[in-house]
C-alpha atoms as a PDB file:
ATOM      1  CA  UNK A   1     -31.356   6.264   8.508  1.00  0.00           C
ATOM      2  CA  UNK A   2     -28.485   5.707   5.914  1.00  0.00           C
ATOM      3  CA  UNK A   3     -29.983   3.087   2.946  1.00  0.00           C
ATOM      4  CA  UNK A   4     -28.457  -0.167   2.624  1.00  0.00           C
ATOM      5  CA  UNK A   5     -26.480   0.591  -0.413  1.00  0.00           C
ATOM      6  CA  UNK A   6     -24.128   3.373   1.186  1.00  0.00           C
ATOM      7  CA  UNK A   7     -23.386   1.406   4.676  1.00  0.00           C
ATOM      8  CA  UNK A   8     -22.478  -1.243   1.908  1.00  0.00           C
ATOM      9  CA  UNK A   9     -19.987   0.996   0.248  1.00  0.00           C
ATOM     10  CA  UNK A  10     -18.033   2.526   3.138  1.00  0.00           C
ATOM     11  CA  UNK A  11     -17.798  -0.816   4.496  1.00  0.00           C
ATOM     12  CA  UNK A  12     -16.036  -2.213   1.019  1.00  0.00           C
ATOM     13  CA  UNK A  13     -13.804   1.308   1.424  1.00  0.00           C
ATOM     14  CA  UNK A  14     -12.906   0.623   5.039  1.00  0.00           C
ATOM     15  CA  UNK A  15     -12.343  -3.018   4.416  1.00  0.00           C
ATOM     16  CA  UNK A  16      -9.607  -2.627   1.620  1.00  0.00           C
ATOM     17  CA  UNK A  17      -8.503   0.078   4.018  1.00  0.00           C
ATOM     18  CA  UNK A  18      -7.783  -2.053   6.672  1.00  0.00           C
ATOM     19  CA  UNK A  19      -6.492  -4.715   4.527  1.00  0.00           C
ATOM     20  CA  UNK A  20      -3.962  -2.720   3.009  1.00  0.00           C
ATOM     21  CA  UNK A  21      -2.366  -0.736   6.068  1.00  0.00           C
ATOM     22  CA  UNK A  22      -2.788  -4.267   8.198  1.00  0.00           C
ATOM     23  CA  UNK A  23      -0.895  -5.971   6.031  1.00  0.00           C
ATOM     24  CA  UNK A  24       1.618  -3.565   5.304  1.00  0.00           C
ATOM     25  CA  UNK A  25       2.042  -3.210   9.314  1.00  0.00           C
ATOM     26  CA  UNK A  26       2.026  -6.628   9.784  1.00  0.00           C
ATOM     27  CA  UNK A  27       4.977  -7.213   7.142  1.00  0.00           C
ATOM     28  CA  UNK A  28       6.981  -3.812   8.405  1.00  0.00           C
ATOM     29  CA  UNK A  29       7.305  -4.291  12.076  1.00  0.00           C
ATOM     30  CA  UNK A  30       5.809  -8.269  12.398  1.00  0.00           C
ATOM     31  CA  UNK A  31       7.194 -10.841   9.762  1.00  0.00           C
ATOM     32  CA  UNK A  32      10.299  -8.537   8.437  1.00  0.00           C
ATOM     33  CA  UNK A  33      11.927  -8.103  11.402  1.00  0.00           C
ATOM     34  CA  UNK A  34      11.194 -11.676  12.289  1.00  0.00           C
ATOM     35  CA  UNK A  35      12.798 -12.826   9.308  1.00  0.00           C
ATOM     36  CA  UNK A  36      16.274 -11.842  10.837  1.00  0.00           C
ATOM     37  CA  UNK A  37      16.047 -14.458  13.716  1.00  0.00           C
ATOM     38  CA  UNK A  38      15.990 -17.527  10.704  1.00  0.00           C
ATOM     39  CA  UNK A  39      18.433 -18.767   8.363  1.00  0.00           C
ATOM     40  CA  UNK A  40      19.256 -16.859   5.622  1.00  0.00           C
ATOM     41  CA  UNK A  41      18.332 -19.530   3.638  1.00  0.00           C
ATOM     42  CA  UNK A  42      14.660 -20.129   5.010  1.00  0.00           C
ATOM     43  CA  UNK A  43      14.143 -16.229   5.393  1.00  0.00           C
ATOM     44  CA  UNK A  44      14.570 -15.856   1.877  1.00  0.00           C
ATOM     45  CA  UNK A  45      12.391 -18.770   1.036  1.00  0.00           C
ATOM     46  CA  UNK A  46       9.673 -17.632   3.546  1.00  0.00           C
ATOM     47  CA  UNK A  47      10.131 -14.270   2.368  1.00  0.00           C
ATOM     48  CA  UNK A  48       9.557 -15.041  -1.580  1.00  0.00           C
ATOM     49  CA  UNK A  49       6.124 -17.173  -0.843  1.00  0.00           C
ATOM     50  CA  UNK A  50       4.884 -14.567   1.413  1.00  0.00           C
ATOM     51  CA  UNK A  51       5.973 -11.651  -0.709  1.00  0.00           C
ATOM     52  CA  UNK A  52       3.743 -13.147  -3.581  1.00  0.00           C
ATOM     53  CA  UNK A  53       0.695 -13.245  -1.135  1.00  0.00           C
ATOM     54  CA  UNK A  54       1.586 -10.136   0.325  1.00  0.00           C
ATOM     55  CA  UNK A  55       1.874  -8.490  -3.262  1.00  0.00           C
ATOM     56  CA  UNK A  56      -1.313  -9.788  -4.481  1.00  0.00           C
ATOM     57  CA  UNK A  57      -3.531  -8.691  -1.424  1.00  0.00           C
ATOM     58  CA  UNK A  58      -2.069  -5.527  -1.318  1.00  0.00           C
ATOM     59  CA  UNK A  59      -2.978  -4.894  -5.274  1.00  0.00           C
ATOM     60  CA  UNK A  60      -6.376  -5.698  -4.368  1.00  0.00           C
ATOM     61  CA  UNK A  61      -6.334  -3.560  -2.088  1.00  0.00           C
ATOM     62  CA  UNK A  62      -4.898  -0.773  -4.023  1.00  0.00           C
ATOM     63  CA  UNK A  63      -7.874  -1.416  -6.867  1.00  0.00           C
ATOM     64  CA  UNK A  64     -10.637  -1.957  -4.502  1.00  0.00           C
ATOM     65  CA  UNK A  65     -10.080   1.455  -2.831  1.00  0.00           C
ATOM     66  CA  UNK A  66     -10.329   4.127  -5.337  1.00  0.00           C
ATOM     67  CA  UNK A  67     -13.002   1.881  -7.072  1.00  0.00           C
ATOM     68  CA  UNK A  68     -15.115   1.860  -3.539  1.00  0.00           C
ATOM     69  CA  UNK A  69     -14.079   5.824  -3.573  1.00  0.00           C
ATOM     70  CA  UNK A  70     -15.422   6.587  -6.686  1.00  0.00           C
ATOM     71  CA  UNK A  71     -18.831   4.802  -6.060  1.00  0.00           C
ATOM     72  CA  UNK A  72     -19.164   5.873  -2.808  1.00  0.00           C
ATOM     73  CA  UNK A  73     -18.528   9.520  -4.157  1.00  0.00           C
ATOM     74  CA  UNK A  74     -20.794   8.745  -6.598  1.00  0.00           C
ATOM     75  CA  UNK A  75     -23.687   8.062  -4.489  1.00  0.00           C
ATOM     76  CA  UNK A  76     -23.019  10.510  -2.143  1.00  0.00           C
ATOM     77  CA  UNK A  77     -23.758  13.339  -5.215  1.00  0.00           C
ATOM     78  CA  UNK A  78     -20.096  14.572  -4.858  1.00  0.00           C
ATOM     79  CA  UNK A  79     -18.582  13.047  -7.758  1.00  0.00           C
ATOM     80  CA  UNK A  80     -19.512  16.291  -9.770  1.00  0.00           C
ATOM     81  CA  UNK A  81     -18.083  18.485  -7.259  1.00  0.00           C
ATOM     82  CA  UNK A  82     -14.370  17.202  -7.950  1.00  0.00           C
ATOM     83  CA  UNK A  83     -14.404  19.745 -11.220  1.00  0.00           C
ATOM     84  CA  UNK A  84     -15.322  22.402  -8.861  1.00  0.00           C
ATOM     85  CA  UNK A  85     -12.318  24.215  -7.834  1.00  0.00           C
ATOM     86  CA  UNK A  86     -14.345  25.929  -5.105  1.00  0.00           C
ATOM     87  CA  UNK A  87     -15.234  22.420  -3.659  1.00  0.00           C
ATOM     88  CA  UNK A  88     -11.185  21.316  -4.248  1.00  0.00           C
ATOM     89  CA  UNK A  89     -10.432  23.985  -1.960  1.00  0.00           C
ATOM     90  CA  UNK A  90     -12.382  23.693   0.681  1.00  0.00           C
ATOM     91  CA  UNK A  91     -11.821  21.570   3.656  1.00  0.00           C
ATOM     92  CA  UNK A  92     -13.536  18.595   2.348  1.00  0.00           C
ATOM     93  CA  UNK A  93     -11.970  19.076  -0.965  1.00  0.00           C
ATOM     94  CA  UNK A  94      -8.326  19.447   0.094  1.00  0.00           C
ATOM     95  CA  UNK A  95      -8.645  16.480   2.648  1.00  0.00           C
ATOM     96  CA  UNK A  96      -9.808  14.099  -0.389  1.00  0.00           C
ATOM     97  CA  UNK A  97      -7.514  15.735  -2.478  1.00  0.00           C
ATOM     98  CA  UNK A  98      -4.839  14.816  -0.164  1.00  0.00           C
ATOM     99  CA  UNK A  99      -6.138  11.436   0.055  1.00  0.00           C
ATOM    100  CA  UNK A 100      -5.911  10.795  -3.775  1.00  0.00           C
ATOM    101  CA  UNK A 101      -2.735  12.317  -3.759  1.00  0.00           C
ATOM    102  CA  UNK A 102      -0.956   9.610  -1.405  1.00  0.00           C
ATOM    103  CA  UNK A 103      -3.143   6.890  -2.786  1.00  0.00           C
ATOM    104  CA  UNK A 104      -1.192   7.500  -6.185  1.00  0.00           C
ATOM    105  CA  UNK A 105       2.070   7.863  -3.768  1.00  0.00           C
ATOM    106  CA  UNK A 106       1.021   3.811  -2.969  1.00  0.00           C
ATOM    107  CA  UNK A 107       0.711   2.874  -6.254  1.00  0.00           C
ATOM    108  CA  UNK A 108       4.050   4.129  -7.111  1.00  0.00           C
ATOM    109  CA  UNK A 109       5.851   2.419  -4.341  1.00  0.00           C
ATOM    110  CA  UNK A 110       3.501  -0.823  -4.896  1.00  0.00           C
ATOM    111  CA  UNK A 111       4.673  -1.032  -8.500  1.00  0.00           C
ATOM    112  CA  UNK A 112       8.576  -0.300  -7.449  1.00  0.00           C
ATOM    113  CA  UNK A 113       8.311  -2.863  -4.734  1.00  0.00           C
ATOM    114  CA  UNK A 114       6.537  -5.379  -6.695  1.00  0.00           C
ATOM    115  CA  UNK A 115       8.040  -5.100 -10.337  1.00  0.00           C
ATOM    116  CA  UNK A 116      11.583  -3.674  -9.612  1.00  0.00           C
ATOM    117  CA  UNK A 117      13.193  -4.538  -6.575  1.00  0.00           C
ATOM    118  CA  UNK A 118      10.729  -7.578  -5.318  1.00  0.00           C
ATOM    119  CA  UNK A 119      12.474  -9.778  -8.560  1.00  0.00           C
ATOM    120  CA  UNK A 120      16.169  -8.527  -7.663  1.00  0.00           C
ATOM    121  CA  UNK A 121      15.539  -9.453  -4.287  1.00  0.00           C
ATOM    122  CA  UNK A 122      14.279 -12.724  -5.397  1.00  0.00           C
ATOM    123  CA  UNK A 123      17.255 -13.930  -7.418  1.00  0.00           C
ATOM    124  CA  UNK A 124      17.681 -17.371  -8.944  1.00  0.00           C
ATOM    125  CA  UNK A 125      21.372 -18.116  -9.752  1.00  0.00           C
ATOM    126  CA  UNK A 126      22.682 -21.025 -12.393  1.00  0.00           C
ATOM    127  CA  UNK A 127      24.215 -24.460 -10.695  1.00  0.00           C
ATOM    128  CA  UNK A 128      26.985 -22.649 -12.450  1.00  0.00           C
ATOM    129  CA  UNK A 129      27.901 -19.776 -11.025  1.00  0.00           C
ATOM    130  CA  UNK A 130      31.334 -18.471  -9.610  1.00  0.00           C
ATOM    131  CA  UNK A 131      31.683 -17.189  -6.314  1.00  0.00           C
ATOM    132  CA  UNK A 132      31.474 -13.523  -7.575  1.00  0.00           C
ATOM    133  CA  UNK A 133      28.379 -13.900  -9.102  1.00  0.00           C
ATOM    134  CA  UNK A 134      27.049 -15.160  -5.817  1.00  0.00           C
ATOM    135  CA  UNK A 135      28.509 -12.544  -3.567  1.00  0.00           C
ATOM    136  CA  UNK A 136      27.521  -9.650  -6.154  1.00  0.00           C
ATOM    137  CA  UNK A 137      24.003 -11.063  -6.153  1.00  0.00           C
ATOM    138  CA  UNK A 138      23.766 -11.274  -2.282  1.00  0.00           C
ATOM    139  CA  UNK A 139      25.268  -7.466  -2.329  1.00  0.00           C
ATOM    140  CA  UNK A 140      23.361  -6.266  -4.739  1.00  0.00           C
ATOM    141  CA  UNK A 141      20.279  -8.294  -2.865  1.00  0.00           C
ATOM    142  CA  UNK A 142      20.909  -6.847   0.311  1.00  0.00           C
ATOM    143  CA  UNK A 143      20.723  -3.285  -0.658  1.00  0.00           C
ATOM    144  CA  UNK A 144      17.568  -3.851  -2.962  1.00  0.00           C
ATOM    145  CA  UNK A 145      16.290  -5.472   0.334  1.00  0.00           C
ATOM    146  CA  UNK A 146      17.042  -2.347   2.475  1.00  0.00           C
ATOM    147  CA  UNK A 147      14.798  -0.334  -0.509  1.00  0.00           C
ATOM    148  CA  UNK A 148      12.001  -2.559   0.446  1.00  0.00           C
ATOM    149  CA  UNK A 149      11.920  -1.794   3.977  1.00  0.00           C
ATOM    150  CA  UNK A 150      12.178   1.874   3.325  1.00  0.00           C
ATOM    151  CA  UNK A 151       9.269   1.770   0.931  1.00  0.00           C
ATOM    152  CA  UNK A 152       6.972  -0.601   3.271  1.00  0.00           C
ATOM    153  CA  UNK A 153       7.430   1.619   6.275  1.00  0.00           C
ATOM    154  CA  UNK A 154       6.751   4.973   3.783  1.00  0.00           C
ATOM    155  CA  UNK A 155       3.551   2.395   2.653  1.00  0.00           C
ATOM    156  CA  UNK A 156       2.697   2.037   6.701  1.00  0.00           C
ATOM    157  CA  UNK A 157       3.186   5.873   7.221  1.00  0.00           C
ATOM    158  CA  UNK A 158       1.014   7.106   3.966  1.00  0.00           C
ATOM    159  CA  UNK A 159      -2.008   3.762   4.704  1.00  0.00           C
ATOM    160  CA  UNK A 160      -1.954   5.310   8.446  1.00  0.00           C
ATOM    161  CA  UNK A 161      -1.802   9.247   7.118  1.00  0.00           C
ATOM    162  CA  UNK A 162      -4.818   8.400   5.160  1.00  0.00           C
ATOM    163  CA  UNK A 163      -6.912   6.702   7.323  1.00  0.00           C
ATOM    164  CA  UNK A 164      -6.602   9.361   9.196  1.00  0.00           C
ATOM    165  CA  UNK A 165      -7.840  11.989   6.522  1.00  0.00           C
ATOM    166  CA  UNK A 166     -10.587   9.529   6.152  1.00  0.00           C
ATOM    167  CA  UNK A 167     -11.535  10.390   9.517  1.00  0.00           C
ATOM    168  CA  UNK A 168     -11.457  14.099   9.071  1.00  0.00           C
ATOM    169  CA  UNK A 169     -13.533  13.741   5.851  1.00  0.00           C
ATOM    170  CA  UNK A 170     -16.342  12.142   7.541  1.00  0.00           C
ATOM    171  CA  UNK A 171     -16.753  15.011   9.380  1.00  0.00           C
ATOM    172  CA  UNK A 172     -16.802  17.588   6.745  1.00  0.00           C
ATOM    173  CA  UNK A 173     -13.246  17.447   5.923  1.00  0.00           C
ATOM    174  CA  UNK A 174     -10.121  19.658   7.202  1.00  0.00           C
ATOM    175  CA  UNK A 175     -11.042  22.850   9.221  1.00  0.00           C
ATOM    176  CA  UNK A 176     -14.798  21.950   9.160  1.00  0.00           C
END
């Protein structure tokens, strides 16, 4: 029988797992395309308070895996074997390697999404401005807007990719 503390940290692992790609698929092929059927007005308003939450849980998410990975590495005894270039190699190895390696991919696209285009998206104009400014705003809005999907659905793709791995790796990795 497995001891307490291990069931403990795969189920923190597979928790921000599931948080993270349900989230992201809920937002890619749920609320996003939803958002189409509203006013522009309300859709953008909807959009902006749910992109905060949205933002926020997926961070966590983001953290609270490779944290959970570590430890769980950790107490599995396997933490070591990451300087091991014969363990890196192996099936095991290569899967978790692979697993890091997109997990980094979601960080990049997190901090695109959430510190680049997420505030161009989200613009606030002055009572002020002329009718240019508004129509090069919505332009420019729109196409930061069609980056986001792109980079949700890659998010939906790479979450699904590696829970996948994750399911090779608990049975000794790739080719085991």
């Amino acid at each position: 029988m497995k001891s307490l503390d291990l069931q403990i940290l795969v189920s923190f692992h597979l928790f921000f797992a599931a948080v993270f790609v349900g989230s992201n698929v809920f937002l890619d092929f749920l609320l996003t395309p939803r958002l189409d059927l509203i006013p522009p007005g309300q859709a953008a308003r909807l959009g902006d308070k749910l992109g905060t939450d949205f933002a926020w849980l997926n961070w966590a998410a983001l953290i609270g895996s490779p944290l959970s990975g570590i430890l769980l590495l950790w107490r599995l005894g396997d933490l070591p074997s990451l300087l091991d270039p014969s363990f890196l190699f192996g099936g095991y190895g290569l899967g978790l390697l692979s697993m890091i390696t997109l997990w980094f991919t979601l960080i990049i696209t997190a901090a695109i999404l959430t510190f680049y285009l997420r505030p161009r998206v989200v613009v606030k104009l002055p009572y002020d401005a002329t009718r240019q400014q508004v129509e090069g705003s919505r332009t420019d809005a729109m196409d930061y807007a069609k980056w986001m999907k792109r980079l949700a659905r890659y998010n939906v793709i790479a979450s699904t990719i590696i829970i996948l791995i994750g399911g090779f790796l608990r049975f000794g990795g790739f080719g085991a």
